[in-house]
N, C-alpha and C. Protein backbone atom coordinates (compact mmCIF):
# COMPACT_ATOMS: atom_id res chain seq x y z
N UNK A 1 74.59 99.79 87.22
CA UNK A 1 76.03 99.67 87.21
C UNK A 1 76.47 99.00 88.51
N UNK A 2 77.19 98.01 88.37
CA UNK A 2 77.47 97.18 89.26
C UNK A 2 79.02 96.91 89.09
N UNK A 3 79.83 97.12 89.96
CA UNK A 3 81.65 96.65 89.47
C UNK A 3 82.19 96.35 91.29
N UNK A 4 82.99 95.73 91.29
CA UNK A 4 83.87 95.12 92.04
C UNK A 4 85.76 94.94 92.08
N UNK A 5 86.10 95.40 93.17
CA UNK A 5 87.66 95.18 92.70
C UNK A 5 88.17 95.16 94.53
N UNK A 6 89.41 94.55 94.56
CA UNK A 6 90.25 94.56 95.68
C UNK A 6 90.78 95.61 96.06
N UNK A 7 90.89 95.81 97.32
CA UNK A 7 91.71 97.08 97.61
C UNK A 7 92.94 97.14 97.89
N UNK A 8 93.62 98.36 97.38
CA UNK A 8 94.55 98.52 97.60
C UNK A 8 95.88 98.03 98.98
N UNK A 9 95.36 99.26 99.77
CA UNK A 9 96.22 99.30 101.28
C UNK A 9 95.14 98.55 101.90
N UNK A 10 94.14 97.51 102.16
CA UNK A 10 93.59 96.60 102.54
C UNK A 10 93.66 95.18 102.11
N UNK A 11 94.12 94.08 102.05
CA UNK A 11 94.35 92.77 101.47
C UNK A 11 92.95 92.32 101.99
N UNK A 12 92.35 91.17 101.78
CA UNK A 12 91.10 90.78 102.25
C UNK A 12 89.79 91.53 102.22
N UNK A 13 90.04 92.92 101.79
CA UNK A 13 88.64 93.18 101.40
C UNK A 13 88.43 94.04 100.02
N UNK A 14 87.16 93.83 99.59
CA UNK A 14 86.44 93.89 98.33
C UNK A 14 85.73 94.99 98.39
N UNK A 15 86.13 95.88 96.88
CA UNK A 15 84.83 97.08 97.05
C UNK A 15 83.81 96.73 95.98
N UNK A 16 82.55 97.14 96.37
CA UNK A 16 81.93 96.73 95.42
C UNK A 16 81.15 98.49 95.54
N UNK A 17 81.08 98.31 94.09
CA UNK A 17 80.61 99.99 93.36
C UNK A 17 78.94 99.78 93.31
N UNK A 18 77.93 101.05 93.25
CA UNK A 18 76.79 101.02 93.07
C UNK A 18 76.54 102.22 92.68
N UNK A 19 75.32 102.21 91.85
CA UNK A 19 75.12 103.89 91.94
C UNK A 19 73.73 103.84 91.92
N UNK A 20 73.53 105.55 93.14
CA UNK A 20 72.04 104.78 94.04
C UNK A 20 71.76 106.89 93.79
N UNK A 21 70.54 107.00 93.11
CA UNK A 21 70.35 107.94 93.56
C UNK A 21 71.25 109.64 92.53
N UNK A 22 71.75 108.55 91.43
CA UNK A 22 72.31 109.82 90.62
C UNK A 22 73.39 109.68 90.70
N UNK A 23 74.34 109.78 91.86
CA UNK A 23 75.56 109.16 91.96
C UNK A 23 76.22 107.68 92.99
N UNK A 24 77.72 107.69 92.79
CA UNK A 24 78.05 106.33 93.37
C UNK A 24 78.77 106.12 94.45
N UNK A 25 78.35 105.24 95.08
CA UNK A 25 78.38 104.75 96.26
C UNK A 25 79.25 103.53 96.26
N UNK A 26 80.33 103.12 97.26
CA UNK A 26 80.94 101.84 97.66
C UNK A 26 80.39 101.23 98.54
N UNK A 27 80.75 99.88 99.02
CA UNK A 27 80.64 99.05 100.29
C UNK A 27 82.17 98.28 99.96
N UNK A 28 82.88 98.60 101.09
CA UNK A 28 83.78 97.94 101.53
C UNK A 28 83.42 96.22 102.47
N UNK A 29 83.94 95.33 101.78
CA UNK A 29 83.32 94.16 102.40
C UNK A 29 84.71 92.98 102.87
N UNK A 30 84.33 92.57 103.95
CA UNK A 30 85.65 91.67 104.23
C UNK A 30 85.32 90.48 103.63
N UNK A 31 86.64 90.44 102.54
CA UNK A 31 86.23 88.80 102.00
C UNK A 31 85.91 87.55 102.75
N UNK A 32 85.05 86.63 102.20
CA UNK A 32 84.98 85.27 103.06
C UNK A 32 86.03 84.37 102.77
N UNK A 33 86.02 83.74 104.47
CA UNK A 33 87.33 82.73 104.88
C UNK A 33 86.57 81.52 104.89
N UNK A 34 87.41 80.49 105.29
CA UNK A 34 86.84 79.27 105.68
C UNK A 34 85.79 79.16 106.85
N UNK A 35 86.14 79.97 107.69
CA UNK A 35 85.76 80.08 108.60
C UNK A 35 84.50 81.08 109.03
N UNK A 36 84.65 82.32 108.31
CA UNK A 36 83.60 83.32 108.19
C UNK A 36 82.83 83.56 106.82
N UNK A 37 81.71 84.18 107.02
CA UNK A 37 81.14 84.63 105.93
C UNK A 37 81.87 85.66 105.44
N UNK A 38 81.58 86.68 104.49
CA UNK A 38 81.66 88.01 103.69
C UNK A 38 80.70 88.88 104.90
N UNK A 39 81.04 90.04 105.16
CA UNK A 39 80.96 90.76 106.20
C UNK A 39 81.17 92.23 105.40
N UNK A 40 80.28 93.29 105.37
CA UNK A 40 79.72 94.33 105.19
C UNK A 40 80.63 95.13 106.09
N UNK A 41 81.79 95.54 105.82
CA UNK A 41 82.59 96.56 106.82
C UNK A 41 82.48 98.43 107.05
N UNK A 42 82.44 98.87 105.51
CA UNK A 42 81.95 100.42 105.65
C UNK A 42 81.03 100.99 104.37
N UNK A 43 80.44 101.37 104.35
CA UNK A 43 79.71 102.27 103.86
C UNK A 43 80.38 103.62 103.06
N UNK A 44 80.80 103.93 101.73
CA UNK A 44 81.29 105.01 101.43
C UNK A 44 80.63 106.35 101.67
N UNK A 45 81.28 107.23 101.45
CA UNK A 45 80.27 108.40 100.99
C UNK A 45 79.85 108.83 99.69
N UNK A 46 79.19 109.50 99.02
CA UNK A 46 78.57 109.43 98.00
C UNK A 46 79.40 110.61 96.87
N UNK A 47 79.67 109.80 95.40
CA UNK A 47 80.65 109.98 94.65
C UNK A 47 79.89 110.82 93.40
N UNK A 48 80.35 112.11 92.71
CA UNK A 48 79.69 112.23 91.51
C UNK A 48 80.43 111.09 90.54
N UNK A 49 81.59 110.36 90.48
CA UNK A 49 81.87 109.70 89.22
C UNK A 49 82.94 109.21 90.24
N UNK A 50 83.24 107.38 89.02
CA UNK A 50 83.89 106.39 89.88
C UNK A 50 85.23 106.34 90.00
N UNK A 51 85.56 107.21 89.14
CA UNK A 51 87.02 107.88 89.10
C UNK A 51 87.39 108.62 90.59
N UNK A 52 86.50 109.40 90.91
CA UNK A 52 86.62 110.08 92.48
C UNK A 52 86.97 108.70 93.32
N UNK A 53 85.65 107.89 93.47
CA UNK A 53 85.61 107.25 94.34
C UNK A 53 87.07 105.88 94.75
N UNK A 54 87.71 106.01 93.41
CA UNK A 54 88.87 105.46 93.22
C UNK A 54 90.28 105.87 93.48
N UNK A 55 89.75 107.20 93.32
CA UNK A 55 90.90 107.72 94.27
C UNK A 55 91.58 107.73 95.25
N UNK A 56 90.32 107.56 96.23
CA UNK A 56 90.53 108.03 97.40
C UNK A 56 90.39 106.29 98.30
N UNK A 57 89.79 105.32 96.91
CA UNK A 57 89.85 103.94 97.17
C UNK A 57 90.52 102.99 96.20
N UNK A 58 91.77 103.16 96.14
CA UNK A 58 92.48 102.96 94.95
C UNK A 58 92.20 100.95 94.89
N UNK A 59 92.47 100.62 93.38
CA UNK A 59 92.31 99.36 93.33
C UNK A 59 93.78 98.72 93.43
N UNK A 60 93.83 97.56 93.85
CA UNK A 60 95.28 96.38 94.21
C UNK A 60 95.69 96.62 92.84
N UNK A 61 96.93 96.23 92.39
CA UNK A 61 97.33 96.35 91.21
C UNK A 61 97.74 94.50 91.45
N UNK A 62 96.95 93.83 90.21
CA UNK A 62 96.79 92.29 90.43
C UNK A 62 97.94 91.98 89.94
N UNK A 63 98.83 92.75 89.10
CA UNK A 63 100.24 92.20 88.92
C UNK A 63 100.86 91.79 89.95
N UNK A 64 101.18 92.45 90.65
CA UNK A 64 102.02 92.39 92.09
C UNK A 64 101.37 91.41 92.94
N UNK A 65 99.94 91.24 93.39
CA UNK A 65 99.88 90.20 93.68
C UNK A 65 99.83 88.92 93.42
N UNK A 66 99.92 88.63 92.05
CA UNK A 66 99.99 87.27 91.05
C UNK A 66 101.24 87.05 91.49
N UNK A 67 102.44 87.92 91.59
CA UNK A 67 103.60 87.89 91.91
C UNK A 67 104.06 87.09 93.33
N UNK A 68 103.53 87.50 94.09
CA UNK A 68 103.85 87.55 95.69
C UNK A 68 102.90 86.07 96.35
């Protein structure tokens, strides 16, 4: 299982979901610029289900930014 989405109260960075070990795990990653690569920022802690982990790492709602 592999998924990806933008974050919320963060613009520019990407979570990407994993599940390692029974349950799931994030990496918070700073998107790449012109200028920089994609950059590995935090490490979650470990989730029984991706619903938790969404909680507490809610996803951008892409309406609002299509908008803006």
């Amino acid at each position: 299982m592999a998924n990806k989405y933008p974050l919320k109260d963060e613009p520019g960075r990407t979570m990407f979901v994993f599940e390692r070990g029974g349950k799931i795990i994030g990496n918070i990653v700073k998107d790449r610029t012109a200028k920089e690569p994609a950059k590995l920022v935090f490490e979650t802690a470990r989730y029984n289900s991706l619903e938790e982990l969404q909680a507490d790492y809610p996803a951008a709602d892409e309406k609002k930014e299509q908008e803006a």
